[in-house]
Structures are given as C-alpha cells and as structure tokens.
C-alpha atoms as a PDB file:
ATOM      1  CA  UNK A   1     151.510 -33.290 -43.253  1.00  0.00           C
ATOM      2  CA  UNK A   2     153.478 -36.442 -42.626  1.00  0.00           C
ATOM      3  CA  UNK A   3     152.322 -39.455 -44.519  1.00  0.00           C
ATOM      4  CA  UNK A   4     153.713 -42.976 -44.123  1.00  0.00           C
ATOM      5  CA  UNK A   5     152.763 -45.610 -46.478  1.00  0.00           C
ATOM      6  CA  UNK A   6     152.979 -49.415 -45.280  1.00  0.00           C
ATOM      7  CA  UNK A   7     152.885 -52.851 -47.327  1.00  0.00           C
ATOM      8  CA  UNK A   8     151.719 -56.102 -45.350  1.00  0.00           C
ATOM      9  CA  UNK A   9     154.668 -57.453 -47.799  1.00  0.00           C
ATOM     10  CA  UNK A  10     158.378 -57.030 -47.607  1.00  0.00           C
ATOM     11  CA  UNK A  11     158.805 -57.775 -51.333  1.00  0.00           C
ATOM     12  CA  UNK A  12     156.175 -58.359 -54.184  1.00  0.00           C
ATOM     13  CA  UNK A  13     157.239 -61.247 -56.894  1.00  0.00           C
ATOM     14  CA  UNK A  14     156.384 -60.538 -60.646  1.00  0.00           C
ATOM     15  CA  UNK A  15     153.797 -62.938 -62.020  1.00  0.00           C
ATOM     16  CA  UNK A  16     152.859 -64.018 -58.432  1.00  0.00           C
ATOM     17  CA  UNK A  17     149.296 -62.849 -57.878  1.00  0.00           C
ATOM     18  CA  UNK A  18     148.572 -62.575 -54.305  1.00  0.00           C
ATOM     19  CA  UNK A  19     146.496 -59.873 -52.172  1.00  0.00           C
ATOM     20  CA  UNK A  20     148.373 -56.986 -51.147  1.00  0.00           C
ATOM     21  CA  UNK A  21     147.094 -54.326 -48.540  1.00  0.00           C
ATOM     22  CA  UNK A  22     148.529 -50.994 -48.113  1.00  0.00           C
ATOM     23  CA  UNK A  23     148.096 -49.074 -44.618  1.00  0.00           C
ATOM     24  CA  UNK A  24     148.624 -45.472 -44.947  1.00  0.00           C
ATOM     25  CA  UNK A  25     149.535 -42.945 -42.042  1.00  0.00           C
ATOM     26  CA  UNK A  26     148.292 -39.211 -42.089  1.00  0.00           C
ATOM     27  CA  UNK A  27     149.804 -37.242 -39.656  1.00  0.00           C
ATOM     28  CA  UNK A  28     149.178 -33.953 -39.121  1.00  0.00           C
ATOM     29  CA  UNK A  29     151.063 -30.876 -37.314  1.00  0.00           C
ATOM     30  CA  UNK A  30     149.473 -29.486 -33.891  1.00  0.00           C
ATOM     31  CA  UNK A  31     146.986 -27.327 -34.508  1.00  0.00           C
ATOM     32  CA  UNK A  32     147.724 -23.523 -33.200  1.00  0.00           C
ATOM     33  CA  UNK A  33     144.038 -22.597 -32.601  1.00  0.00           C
ATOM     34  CA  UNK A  34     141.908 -23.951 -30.085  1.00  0.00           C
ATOM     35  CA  UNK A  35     138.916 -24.303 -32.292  1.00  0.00           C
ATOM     36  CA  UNK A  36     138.474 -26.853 -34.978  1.00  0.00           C
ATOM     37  CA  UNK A  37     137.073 -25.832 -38.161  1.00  0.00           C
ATOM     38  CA  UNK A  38     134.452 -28.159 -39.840  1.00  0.00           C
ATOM     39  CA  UNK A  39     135.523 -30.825 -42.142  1.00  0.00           C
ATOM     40  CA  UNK A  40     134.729 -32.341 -45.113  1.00  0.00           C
ATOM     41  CA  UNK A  41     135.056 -36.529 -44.833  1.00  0.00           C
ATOM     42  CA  UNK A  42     134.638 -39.198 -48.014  1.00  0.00           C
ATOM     43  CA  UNK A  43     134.230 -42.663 -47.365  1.00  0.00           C
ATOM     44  CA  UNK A  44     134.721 -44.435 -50.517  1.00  0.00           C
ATOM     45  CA  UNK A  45     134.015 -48.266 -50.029  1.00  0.00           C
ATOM     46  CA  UNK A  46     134.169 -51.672 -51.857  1.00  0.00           C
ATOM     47  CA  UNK A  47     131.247 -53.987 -51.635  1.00  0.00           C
ATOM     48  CA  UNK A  48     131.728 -56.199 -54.070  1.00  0.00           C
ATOM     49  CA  UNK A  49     131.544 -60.302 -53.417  1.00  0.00           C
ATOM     50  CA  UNK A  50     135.488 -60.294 -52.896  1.00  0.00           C
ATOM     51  CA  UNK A  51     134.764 -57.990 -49.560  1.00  0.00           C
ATOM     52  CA  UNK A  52     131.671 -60.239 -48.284  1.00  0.00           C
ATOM     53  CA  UNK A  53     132.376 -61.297 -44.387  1.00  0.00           C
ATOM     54  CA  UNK A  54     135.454 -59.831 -42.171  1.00  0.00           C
ATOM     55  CA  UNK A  55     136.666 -57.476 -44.304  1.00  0.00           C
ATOM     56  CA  UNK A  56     133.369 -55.732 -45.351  1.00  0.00           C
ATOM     57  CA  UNK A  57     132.061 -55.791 -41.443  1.00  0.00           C
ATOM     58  CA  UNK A  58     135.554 -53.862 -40.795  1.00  0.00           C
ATOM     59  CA  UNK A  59     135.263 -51.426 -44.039  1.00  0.00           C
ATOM     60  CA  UNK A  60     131.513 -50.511 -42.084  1.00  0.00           C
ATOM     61  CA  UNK A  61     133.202 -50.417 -38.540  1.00  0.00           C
ATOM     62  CA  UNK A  62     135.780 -47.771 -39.884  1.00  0.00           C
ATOM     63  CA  UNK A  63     132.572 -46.060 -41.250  1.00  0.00           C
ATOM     64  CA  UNK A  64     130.922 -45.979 -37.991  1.00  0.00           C
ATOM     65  CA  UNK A  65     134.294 -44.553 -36.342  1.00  0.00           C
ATOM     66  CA  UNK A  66     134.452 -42.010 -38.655  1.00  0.00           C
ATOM     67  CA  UNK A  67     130.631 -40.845 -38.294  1.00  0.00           C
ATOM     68  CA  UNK A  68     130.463 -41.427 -34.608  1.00  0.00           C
ATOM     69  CA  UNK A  69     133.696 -38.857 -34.440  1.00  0.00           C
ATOM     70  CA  UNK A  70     131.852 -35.880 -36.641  1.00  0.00           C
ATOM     71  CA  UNK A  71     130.515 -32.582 -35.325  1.00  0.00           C
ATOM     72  CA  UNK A  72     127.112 -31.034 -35.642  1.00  0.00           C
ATOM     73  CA  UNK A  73     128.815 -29.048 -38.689  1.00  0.00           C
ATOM     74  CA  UNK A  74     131.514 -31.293 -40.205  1.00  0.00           C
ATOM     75  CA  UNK A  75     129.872 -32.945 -43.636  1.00  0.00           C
ATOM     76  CA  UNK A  76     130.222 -36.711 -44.958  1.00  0.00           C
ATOM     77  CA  UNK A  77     129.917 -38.583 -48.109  1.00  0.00           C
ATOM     78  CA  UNK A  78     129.323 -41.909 -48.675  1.00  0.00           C
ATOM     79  CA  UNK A  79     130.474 -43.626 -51.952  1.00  0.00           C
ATOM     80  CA  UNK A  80     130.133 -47.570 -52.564  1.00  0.00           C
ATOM     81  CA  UNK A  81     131.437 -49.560 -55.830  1.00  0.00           C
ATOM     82  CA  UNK A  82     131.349 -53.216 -57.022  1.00  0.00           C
ATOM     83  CA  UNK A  83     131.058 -53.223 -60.637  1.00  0.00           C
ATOM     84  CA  UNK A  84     130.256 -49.290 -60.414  1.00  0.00           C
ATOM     85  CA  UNK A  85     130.380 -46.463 -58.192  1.00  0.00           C
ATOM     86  CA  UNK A  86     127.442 -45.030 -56.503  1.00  0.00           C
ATOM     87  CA  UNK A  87     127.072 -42.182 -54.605  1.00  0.00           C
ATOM     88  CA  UNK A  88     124.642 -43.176 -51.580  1.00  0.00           C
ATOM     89  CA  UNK A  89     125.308 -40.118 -49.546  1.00  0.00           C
ATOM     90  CA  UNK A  90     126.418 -37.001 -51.288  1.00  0.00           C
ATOM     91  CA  UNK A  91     128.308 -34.555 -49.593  1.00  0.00           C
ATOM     92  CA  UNK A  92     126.626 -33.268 -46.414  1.00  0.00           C
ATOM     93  CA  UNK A  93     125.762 -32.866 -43.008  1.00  0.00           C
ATOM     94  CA  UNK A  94     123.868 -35.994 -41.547  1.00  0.00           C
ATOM     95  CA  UNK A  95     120.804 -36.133 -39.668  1.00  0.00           C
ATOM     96  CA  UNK A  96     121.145 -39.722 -38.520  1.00  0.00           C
ATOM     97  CA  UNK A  97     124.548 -41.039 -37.525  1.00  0.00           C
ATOM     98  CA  UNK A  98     122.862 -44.330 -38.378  1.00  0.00           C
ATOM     99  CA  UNK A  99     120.795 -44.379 -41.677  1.00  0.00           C
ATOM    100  CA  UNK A 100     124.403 -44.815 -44.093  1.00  0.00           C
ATOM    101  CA  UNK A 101     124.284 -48.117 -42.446  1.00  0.00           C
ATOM    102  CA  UNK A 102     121.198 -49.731 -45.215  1.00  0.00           C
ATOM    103  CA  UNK A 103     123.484 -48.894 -47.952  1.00  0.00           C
ATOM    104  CA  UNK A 104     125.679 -52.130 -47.640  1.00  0.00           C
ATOM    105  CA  UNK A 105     124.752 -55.347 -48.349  1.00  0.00           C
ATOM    106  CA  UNK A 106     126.884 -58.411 -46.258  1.00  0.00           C
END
C-alpha cells in the first residue's frame, strides 16, 4: 500500500497556533481476483462545537459516501467524540444506510 500524507501548510512556525489539516492518500495495488472480499470500515468523527457548520456537514457527507459505497456483507462502525468518545454504531452490518445519520448533532 502506497500512502501519501499532505499538509494544507508548507511550513509550521513554533509558538504560532493556527489550524492545520492533514489529507492522507491510501492507495492500494490492483487487486488479482475478481471478487471483493467484505470489509470492515470505522468512521471515527469529531462533533464537538469547534466542528459546528461546514466542516461537520462535510465530516457527515464523507459518512454518507462511505455507507452509500458498502455491500450487503461489508460491516461499519460509527464512533463520535467531543469531550469523550462514544461508540454509536458498533461494528456491524447495517440495516438502514440512513439511521447513523440521528447520531450528530449540527
């Protein structure tokens, strides 16, 4: 596996506090079978005040990507933290692509 890691800054100063947001890249080799096994996915998610607005609707978009992309047989867990973690949706197979969707609060 290939992974790239990006920083929205060239350089970071020392005692300049500033947000800084890391992109990483997972690239994977070509698969040699035609069939996919299933697949184990964790979202883990910030929903605390400093996410309110943009950045929280585009946290729950990526979400939604992810879920609307699973198989009957892949599994999903859902883990949200502000001032502590909490595991909304343990590891498993959904029913409803759509019921993860109460466990945010904009």
């Amino acid at each position: 596996m290939n992974i790239q890691a990006r920083l929205d800054h060239a350089a970071i100063l020392a005692n300049q506090g500033c947000p800084v947001h890391l992109a990483l890249e997972l690239l994977a080799p070509i698969s040699e079978t035609s069939t996919r096994r299933p697949m184990a996915f964790c979202a883990l998610v910030d929903r605390s005040g400093s996410m309110s607005g943009e950045p929280l609707s585009e946290a729950k978009a990526a979400c939604e990507s992810i879920i609307r992309n699973l198989r009957s047989n892949d599994q999903f867990a859902l883990v949200v933290f502000d001032q502590i973690a909490e595991v909304v949706l343990p590891m498993g197979t959904l029913t409803s692509k759509s019921a993860w969707n109460c466990f945010f609060s904009d």
